[in-house]
PDB file of N, CA and C in Angstrom:
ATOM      1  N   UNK A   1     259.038  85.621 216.209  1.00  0.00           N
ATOM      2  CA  UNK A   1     259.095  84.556 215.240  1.00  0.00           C
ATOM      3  C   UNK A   1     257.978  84.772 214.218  1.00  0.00           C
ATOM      4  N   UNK A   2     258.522  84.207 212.922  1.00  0.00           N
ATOM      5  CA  UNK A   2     257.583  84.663 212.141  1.00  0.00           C
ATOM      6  C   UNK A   2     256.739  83.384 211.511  1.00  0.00           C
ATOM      7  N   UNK A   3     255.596  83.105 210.830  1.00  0.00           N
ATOM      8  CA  UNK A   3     255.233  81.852 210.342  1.00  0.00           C
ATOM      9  C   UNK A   3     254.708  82.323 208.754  1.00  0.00           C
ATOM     10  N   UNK A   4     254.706  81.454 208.186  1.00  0.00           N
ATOM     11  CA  UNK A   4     253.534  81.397 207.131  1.00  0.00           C
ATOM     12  C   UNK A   4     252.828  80.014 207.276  1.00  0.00           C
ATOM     13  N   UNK A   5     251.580  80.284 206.547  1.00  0.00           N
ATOM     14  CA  UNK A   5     250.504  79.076 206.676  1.00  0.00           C
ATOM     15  C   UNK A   5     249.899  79.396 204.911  1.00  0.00           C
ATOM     16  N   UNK A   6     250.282  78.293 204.440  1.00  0.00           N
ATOM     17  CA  UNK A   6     250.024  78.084 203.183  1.00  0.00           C
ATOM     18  C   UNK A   6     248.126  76.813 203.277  1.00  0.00           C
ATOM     19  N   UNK A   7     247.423  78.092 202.213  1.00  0.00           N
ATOM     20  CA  UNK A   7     246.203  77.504 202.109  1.00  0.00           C
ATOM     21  C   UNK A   7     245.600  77.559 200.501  1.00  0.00           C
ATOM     22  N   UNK A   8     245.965  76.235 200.126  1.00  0.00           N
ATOM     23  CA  UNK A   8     245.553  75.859 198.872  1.00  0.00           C
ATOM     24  C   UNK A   8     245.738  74.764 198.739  1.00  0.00           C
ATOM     25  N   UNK A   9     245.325  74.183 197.058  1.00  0.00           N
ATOM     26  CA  UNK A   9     245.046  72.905 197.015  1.00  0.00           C
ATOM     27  C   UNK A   9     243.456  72.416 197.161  1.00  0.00           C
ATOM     28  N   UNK A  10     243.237  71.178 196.162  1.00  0.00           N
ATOM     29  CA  UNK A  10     241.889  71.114 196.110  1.00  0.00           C
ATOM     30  C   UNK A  10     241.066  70.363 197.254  1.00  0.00           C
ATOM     31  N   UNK A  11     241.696  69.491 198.077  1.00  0.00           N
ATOM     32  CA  UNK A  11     241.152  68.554 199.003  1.00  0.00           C
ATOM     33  C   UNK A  11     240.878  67.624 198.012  1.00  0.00           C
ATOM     34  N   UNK A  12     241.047  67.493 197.266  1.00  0.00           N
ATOM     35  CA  UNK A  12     240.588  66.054 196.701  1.00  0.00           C
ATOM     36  C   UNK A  12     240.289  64.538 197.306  1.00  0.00           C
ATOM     37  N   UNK A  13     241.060  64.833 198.707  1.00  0.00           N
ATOM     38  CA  UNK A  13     241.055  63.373 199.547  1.00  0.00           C
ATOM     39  C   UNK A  13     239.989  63.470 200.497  1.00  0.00           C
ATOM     40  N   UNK A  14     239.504  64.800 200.603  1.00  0.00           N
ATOM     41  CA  UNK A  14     238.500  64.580 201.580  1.00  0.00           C
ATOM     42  C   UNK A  14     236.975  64.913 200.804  1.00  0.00           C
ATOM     43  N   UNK A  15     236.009  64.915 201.736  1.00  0.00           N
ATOM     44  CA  UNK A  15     234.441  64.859 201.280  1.00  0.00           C
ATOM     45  C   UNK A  15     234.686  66.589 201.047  1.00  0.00           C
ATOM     46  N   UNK A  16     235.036  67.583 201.933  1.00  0.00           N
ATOM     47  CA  UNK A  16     234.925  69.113 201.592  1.00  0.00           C
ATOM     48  C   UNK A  16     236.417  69.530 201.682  1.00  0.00           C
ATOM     49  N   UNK A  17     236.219  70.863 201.282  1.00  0.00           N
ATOM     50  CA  UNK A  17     237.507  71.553 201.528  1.00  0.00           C
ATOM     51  C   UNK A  17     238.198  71.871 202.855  1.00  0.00           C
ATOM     52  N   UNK A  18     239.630  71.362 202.704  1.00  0.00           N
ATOM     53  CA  UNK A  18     240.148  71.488 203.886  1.00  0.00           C
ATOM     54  C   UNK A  18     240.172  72.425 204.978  1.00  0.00           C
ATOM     55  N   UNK A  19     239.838  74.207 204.664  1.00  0.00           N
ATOM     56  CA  UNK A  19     239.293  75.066 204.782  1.00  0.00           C
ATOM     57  C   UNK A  19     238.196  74.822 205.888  1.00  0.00           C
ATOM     58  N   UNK A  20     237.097  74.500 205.360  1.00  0.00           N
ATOM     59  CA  UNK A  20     236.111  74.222 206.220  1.00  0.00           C
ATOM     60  C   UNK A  20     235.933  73.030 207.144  1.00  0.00           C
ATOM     61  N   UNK A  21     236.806  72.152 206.905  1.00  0.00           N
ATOM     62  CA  UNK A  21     236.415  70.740 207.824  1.00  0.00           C
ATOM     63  C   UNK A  21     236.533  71.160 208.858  1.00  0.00           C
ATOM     64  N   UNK A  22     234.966  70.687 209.526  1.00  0.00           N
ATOM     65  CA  UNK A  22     234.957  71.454 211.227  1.00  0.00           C
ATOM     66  C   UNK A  22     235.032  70.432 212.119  1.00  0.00           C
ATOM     67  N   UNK A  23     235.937  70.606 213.047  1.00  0.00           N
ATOM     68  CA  UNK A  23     236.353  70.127 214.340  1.00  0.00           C
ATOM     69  C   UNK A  23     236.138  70.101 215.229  1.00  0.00           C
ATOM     70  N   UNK A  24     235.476  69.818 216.292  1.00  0.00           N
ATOM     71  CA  UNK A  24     234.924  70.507 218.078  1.00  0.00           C
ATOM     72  C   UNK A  24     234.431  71.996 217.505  1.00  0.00           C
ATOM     73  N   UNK A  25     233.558  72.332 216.471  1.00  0.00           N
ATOM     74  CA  UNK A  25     233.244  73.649 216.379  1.00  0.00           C
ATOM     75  C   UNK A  25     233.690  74.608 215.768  1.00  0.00           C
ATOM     76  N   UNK A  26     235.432  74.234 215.427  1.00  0.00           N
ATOM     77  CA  UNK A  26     236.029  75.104 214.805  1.00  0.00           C
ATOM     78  C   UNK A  26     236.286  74.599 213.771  1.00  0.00           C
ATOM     79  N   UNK A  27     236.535  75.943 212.194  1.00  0.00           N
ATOM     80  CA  UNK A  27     237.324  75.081 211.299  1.00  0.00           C
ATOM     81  C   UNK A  27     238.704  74.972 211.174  1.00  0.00           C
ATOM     82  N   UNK A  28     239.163  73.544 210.412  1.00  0.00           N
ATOM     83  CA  UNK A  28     240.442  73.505 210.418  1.00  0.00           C
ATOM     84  C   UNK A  28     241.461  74.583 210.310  1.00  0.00           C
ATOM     85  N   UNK A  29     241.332  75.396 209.232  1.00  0.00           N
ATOM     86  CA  UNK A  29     241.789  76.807 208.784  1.00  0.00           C
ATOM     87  C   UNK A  29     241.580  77.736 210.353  1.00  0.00           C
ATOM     88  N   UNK A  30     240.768  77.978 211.395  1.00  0.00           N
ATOM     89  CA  UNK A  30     240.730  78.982 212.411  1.00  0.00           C
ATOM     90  C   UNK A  30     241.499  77.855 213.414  1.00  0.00           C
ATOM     91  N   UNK A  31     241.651  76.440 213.726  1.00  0.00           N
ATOM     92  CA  UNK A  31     242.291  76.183 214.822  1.00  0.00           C
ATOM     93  C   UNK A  31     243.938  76.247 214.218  1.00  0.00           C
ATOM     94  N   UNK A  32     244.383  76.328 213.008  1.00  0.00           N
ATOM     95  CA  UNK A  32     246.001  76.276 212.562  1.00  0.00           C
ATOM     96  C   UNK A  32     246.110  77.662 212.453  1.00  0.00           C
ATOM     97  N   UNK A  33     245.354  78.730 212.438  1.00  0.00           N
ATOM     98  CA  UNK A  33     245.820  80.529 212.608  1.00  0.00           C
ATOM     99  C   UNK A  33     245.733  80.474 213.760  1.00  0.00           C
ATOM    100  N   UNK A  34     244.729  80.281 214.666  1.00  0.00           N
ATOM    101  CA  UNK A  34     244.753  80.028 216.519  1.00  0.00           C
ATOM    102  C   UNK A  34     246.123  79.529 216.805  1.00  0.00           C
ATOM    103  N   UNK A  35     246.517  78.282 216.785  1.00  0.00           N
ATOM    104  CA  UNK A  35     247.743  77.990 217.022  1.00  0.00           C
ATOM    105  C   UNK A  35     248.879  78.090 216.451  1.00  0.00           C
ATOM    106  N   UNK A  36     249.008  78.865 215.626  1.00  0.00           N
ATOM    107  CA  UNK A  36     250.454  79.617 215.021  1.00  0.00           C
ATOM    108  C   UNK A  36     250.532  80.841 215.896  1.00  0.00           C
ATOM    109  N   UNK A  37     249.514  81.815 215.767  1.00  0.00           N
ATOM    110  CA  UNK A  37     249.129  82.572 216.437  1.00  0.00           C
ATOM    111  C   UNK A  37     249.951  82.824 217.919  1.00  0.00           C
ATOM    112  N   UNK A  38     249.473  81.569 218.777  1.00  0.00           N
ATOM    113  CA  UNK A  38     249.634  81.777 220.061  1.00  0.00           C
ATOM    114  C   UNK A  38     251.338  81.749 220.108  1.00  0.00           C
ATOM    115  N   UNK A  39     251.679  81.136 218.952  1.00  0.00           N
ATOM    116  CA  UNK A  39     253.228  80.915 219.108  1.00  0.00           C
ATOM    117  C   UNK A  39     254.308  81.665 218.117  1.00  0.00           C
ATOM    118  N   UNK A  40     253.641  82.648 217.524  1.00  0.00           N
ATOM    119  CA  UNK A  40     254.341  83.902 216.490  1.00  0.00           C
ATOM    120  C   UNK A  40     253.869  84.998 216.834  1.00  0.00           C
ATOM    121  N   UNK A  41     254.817  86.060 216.303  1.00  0.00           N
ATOM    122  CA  UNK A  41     253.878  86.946 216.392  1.00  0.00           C
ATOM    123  C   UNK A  41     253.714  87.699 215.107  1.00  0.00           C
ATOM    124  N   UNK A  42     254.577  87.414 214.172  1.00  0.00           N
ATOM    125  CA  UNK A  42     254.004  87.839 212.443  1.00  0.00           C
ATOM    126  C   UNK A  42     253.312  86.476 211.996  1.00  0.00           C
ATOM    127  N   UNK A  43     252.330  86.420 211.623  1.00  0.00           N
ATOM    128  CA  UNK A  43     251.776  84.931 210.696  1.00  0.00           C
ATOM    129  C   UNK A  43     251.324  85.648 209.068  1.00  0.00           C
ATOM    130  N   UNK A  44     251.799  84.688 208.073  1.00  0.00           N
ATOM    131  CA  UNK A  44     251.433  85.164 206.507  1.00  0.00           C
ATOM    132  C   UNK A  44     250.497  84.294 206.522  1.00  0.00           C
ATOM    133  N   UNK A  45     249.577  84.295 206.039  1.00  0.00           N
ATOM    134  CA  UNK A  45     248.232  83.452 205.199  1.00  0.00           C
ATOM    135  C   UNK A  45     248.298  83.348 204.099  1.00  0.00           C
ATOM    136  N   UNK A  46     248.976  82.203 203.643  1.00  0.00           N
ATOM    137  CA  UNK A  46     248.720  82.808 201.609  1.00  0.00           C
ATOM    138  C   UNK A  46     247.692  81.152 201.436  1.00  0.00           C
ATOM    139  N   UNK A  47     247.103  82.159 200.365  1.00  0.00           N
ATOM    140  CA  UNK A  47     245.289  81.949 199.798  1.00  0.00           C
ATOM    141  C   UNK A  47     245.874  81.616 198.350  1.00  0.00           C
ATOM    142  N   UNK A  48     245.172  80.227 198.371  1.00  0.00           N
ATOM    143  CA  UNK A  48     245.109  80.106 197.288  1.00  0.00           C
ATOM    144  C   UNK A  48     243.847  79.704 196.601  1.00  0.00           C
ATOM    145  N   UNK A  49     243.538  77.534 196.851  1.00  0.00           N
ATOM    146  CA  UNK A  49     241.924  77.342 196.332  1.00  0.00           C
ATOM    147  C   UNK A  49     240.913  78.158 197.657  1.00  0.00           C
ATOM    148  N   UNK A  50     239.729  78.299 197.342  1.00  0.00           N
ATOM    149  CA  UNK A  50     239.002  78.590 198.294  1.00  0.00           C
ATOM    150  C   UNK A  50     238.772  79.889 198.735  1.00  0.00           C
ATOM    151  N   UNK A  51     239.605  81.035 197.646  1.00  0.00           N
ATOM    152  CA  UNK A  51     240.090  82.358 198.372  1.00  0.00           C
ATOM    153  C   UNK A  51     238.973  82.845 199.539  1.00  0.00           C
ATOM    154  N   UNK A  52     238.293  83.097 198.805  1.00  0.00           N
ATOM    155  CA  UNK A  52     236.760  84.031 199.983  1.00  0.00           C
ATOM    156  C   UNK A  52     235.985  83.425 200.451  1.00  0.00           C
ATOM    157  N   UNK A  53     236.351  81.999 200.738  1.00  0.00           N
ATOM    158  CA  UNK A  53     235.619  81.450 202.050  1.00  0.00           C
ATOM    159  C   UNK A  53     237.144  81.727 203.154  1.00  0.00           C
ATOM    160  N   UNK A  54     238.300  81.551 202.567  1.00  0.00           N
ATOM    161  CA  UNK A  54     238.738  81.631 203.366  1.00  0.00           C
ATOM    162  C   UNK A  54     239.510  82.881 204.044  1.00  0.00           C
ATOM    163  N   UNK A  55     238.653  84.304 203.278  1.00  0.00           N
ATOM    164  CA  UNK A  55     238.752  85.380 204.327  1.00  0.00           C
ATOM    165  C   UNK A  55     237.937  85.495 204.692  1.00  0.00           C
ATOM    166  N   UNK A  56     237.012  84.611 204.488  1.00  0.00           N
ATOM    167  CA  UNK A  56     235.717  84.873 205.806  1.00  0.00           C
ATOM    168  C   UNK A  56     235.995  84.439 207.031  1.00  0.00           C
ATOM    169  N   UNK A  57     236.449  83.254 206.841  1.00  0.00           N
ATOM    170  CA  UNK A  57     237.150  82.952 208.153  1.00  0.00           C
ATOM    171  C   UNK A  57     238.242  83.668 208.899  1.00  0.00           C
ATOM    172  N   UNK A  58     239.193  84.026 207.788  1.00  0.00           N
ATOM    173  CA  UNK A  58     240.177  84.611 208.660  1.00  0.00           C
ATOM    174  C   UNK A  58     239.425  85.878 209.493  1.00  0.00           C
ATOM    175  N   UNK A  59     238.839  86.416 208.843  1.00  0.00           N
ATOM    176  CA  UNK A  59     238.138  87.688 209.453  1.00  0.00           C
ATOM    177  C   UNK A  59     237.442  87.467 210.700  1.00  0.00           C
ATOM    178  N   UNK A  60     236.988  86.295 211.478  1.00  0.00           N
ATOM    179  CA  UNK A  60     236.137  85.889 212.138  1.00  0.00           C
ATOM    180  C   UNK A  60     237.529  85.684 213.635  1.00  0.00           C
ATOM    181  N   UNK A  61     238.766  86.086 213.088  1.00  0.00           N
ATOM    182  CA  UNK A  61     239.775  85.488 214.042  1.00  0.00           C
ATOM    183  C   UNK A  61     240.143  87.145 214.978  1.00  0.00           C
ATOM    184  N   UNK A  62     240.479  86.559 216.233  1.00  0.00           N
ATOM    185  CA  UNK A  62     240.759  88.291 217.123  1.00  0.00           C
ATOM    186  C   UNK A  62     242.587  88.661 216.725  1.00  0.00           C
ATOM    187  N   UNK A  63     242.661  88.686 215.484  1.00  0.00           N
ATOM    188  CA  UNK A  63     244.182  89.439 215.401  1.00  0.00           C
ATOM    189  C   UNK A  63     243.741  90.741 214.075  1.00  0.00           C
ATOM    190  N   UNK A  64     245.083  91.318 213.967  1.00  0.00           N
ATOM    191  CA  UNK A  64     244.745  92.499 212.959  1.00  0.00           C
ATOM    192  C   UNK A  64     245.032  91.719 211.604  1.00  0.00           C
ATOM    193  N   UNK A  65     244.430  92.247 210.752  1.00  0.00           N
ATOM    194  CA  UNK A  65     244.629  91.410 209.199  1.00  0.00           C
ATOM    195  C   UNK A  65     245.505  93.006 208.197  1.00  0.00           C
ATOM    196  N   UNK A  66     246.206  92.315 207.199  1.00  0.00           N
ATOM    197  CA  UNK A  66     246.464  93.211 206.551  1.00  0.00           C
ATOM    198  C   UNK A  66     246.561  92.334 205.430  1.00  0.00           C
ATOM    199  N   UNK A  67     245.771  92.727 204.619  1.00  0.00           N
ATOM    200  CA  UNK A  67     245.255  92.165 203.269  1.00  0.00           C
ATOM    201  C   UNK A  67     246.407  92.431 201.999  1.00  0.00           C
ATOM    202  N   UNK A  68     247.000  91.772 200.954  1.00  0.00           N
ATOM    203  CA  UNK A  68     247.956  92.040 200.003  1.00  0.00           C
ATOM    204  C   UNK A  68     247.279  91.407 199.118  1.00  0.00           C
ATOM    205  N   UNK A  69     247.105  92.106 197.532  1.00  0.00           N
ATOM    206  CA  UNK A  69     246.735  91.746 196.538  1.00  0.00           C
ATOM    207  C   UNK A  69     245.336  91.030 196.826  1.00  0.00           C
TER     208      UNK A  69
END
């Protein structure tokens, strides 16, 4: 099964970017790739606000990345 996880948009409703709002430790963005993850086995990431905070994170996750554009 395959997923995509769409990440953009400004957060405007919250105090930070949705990206980073941290949870029990994790951020939002690493517990929704964690749990797609456990239940796909292709996942797309498309980046939109936030780009390079949010391959920092992705990078911080134990799967293989393959980067486009």
């Amino acid at each position: 099964m395959r997923a995509i996880i769409l990440v953009a948009g400004q957060s405007t409703r919250l105090s930070e970017p949705k990206i980073v709002f941290n949870s029990q430790g994790k951020t939002l963005l690493e517990k929704i790739c964690l749990l797609t993850l456990n239940a796909c086995n292709d996942v797309l990431v498309l980046l939109g606000s936030k780009t390079q905070k949010s391959i920092e994170i992705i990078r911080t996750l134990p799967f293989n990345i393959k980067q486009i554009g």
